[in-house]
Protein backbone atom coordinates (compact mmCIF):
# COMPACT_ATOMS: atom_id res chain seq x y z
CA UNK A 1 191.29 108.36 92.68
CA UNK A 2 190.46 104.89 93.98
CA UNK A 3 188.11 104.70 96.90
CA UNK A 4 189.63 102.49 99.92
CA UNK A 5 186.83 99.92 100.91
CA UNK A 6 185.61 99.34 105.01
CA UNK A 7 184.23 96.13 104.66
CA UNK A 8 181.45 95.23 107.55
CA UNK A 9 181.20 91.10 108.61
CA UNK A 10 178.20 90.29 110.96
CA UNK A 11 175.92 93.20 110.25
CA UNK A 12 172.98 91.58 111.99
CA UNK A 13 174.97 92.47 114.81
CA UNK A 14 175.37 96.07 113.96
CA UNK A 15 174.17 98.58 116.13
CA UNK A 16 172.59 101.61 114.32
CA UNK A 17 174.51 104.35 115.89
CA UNK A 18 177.76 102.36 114.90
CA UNK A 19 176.23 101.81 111.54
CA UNK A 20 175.71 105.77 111.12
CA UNK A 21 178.73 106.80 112.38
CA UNK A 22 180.69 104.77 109.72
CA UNK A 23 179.14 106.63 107.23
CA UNK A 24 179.84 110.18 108.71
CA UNK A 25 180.31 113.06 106.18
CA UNK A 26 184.36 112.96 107.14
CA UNK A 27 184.80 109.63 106.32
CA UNK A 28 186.69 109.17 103.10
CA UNK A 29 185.96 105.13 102.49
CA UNK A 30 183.33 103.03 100.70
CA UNK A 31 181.49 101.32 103.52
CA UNK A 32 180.21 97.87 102.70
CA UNK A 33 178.00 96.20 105.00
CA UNK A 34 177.71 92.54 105.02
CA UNK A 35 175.41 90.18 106.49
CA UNK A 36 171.92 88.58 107.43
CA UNK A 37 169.64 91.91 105.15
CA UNK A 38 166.71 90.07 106.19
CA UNK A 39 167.57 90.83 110.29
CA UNK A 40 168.52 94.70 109.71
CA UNK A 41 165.96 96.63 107.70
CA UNK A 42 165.75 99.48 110.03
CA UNK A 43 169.31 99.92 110.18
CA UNK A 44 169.68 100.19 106.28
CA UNK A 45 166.79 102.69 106.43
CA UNK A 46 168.80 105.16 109.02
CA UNK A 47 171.90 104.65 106.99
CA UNK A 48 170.31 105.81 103.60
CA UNK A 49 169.12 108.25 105.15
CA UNK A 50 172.44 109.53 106.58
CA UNK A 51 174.05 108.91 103.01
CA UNK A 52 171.35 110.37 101.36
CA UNK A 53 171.68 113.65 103.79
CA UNK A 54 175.14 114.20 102.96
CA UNK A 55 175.29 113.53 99.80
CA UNK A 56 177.80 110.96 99.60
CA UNK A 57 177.73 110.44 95.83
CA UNK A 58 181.01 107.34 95.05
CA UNK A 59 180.76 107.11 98.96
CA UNK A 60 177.12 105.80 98.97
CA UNK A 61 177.42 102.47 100.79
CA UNK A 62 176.88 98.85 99.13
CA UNK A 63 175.02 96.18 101.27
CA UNK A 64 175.49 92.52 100.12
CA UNK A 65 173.33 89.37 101.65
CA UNK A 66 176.34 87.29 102.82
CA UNK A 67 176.21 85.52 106.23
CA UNK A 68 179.83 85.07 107.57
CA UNK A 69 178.70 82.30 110.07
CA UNK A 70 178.32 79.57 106.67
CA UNK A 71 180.66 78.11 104.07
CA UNK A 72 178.96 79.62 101.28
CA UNK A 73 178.64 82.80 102.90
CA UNK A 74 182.44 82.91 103.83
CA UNK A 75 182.97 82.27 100.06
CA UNK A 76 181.25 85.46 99.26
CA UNK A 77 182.95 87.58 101.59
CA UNK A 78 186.18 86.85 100.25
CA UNK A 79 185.60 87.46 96.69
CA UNK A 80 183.83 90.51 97.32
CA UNK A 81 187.27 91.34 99.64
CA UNK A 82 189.07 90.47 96.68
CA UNK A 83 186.42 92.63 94.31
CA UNK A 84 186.84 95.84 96.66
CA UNK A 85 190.71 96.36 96.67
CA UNK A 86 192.09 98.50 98.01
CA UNK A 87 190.70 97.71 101.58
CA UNK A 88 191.29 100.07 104.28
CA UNK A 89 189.80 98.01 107.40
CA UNK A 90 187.34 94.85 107.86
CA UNK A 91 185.86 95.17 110.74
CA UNK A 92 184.33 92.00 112.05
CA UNK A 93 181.10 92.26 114.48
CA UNK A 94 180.84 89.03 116.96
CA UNK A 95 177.25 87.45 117.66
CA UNK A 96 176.30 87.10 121.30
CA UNK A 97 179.02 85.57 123.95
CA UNK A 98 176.27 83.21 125.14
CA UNK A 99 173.80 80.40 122.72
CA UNK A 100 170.31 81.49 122.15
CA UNK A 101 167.63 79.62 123.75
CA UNK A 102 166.11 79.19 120.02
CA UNK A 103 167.99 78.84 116.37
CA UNK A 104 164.83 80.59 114.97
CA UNK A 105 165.59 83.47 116.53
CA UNK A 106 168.54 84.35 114.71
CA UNK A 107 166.15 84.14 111.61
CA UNK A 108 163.42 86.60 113.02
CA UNK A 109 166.59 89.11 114.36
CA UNK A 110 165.50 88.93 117.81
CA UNK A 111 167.21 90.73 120.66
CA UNK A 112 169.35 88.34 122.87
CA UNK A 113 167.44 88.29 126.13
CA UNK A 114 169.05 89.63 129.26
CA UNK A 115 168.75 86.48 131.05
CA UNK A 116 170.04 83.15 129.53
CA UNK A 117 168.40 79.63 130.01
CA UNK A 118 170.11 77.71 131.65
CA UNK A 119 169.13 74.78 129.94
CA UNK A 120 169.94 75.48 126.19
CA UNK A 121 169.60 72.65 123.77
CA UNK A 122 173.09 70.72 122.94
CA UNK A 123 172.16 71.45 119.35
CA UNK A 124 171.98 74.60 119.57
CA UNK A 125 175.15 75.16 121.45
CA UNK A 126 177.43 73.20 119.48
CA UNK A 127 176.43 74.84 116.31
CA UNK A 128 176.43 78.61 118.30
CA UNK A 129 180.35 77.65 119.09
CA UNK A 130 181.50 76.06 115.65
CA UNK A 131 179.74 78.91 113.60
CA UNK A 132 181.30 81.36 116.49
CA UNK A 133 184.94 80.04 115.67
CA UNK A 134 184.55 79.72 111.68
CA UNK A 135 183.34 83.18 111.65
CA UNK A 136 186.78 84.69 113.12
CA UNK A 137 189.13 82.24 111.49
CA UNK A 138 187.40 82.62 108.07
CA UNK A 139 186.89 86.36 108.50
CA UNK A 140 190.51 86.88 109.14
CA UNK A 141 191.87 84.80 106.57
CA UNK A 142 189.76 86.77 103.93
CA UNK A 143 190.78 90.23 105.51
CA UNK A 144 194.76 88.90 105.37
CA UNK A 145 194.73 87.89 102.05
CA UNK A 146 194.06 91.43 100.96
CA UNK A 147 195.21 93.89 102.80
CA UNK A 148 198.60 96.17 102.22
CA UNK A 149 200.91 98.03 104.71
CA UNK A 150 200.11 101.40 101.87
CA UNK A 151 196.37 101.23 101.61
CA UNK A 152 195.49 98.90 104.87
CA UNK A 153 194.62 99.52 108.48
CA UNK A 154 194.31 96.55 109.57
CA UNK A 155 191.45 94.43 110.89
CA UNK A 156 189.07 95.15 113.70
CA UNK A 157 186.86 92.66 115.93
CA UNK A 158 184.49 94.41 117.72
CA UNK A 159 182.95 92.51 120.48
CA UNK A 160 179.66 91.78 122.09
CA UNK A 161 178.54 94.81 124.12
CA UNK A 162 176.41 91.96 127.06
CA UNK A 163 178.79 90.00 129.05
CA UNK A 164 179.12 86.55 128.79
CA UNK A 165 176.23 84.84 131.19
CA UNK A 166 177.55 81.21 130.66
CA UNK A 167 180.07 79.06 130.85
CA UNK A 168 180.29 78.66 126.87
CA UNK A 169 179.91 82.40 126.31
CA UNK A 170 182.91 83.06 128.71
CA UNK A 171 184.97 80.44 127.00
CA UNK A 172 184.26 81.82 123.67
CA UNK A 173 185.76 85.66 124.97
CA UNK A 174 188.30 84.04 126.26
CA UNK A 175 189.09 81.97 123.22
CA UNK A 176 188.61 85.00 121.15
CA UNK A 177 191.04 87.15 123.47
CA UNK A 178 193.89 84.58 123.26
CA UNK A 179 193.22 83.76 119.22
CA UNK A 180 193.78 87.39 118.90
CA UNK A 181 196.73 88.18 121.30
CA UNK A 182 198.58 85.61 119.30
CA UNK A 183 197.63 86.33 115.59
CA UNK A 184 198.17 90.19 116.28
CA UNK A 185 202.18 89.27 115.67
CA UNK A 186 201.41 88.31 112.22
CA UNK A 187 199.67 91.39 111.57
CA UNK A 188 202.25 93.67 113.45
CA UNK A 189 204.90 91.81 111.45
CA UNK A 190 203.57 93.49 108.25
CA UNK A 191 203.09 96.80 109.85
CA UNK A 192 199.46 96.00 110.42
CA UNK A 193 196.73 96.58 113.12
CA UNK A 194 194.92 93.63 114.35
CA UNK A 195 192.36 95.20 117.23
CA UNK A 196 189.96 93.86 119.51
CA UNK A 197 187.90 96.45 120.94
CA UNK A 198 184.27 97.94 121.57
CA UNK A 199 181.89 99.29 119.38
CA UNK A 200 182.12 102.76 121.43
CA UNK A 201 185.89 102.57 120.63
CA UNK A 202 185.53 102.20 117.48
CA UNK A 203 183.07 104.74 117.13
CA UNK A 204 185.42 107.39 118.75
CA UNK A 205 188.66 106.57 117.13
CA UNK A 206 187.16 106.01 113.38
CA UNK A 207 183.73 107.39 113.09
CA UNK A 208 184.35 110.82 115.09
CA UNK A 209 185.90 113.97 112.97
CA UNK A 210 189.77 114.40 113.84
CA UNK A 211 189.90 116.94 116.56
């Protein structure tokens, strides 16, 4: 029997209860994690762990160095789509609402701090809203061009659990809200879910045994 693929986009924004709970005992598809390795060590270590606990055998999950937020990252995500047919769900995490004060600290996988500068450097927020954008648009071209009303659930974005603190950060939710109350047509067209939601949502409609 083929094993459906879940394939993870932004894991160095993956919490690691979320990350766990994909890999729950119940769950019946080959998670694939994608993103910044360098940011999420700890993570991979607790979901080993879990998959090594259960026993998950075919379902053991794959983890792949492929950082949605450049070209040549994008390029990699969708031939490893492409590579990992049939896909159930992609599930796209979203950076931060709001710029960090410092590009190296996307490098180092620092928290984002609970207060924002208010004087961020134009660099930095011009490049924190055109990687924001490329990251949906080219996640959700990859995840159209393979999924299937018979094998396919759809795509998720999940979004930032800290509310937007600036100006830019509210105009990227908004953005994001509107980009995906339009596209979700195309999707429902084909008899496909296209869902914005919460990471605890997520966790309680996918990751939790069926009741």
């Amino acid at each position: 029997m083929t094993i459906a693929s879940c394939i993870w986009i932004g894991i160095e924004h993956l919490a690691k209860d979320l990350a766990v709970g994909a890999v729950s005992p119940h769950r019946r598809s080959r998670q694939v994690f994608c993103g910044r390795l360098a940011a999420i060590e700890s993570l991979r270590v607790a979901v080993n762990e879990q998959t090594f606990n259960g026993q998950s055998g075919d379902l053991a999950p794959e983890w792949h160095d492929a950082d949605a937020g450049t070209t040549i990252g994008a390029g990699l995500l969708s031939d490893l789509l492409r590579q990992r047919r049939p896909v159930e769900e992609v599930v796209l995490m979203l950076p931060p609402w709001d710029a960090r004060h410092h590009p190296a600290s996307l490098e180092a996988g620092f928290q984002v701090p609970s207060e924002v500068p208010s004087e961020v450097p134009l660099e930095v927020t011009l490049d924190h809203a055109r990687s924001f954008v490329e990251r949906i648009a080219m996640s959700a071209a990859a995840a159209r061009a393979v999924m299937s009303p018979s094998e396919s659930i759809g795509m998720t974005i999940l979004s930032p659990t800290t509310p937007a603190l600036t100006a830019l950060g509210a105009g990227l939710q908004a953005l994001t809200e509107t980009w995906a109350d339009v596209e979700r047509s195309w999707w429902q067209e084909r008899h496909l879910q296209l869902a914005l939601m919460q990471p605890a949502q997520w966790l309680s409609e996918r990751a939790a045994p069926m009741r």
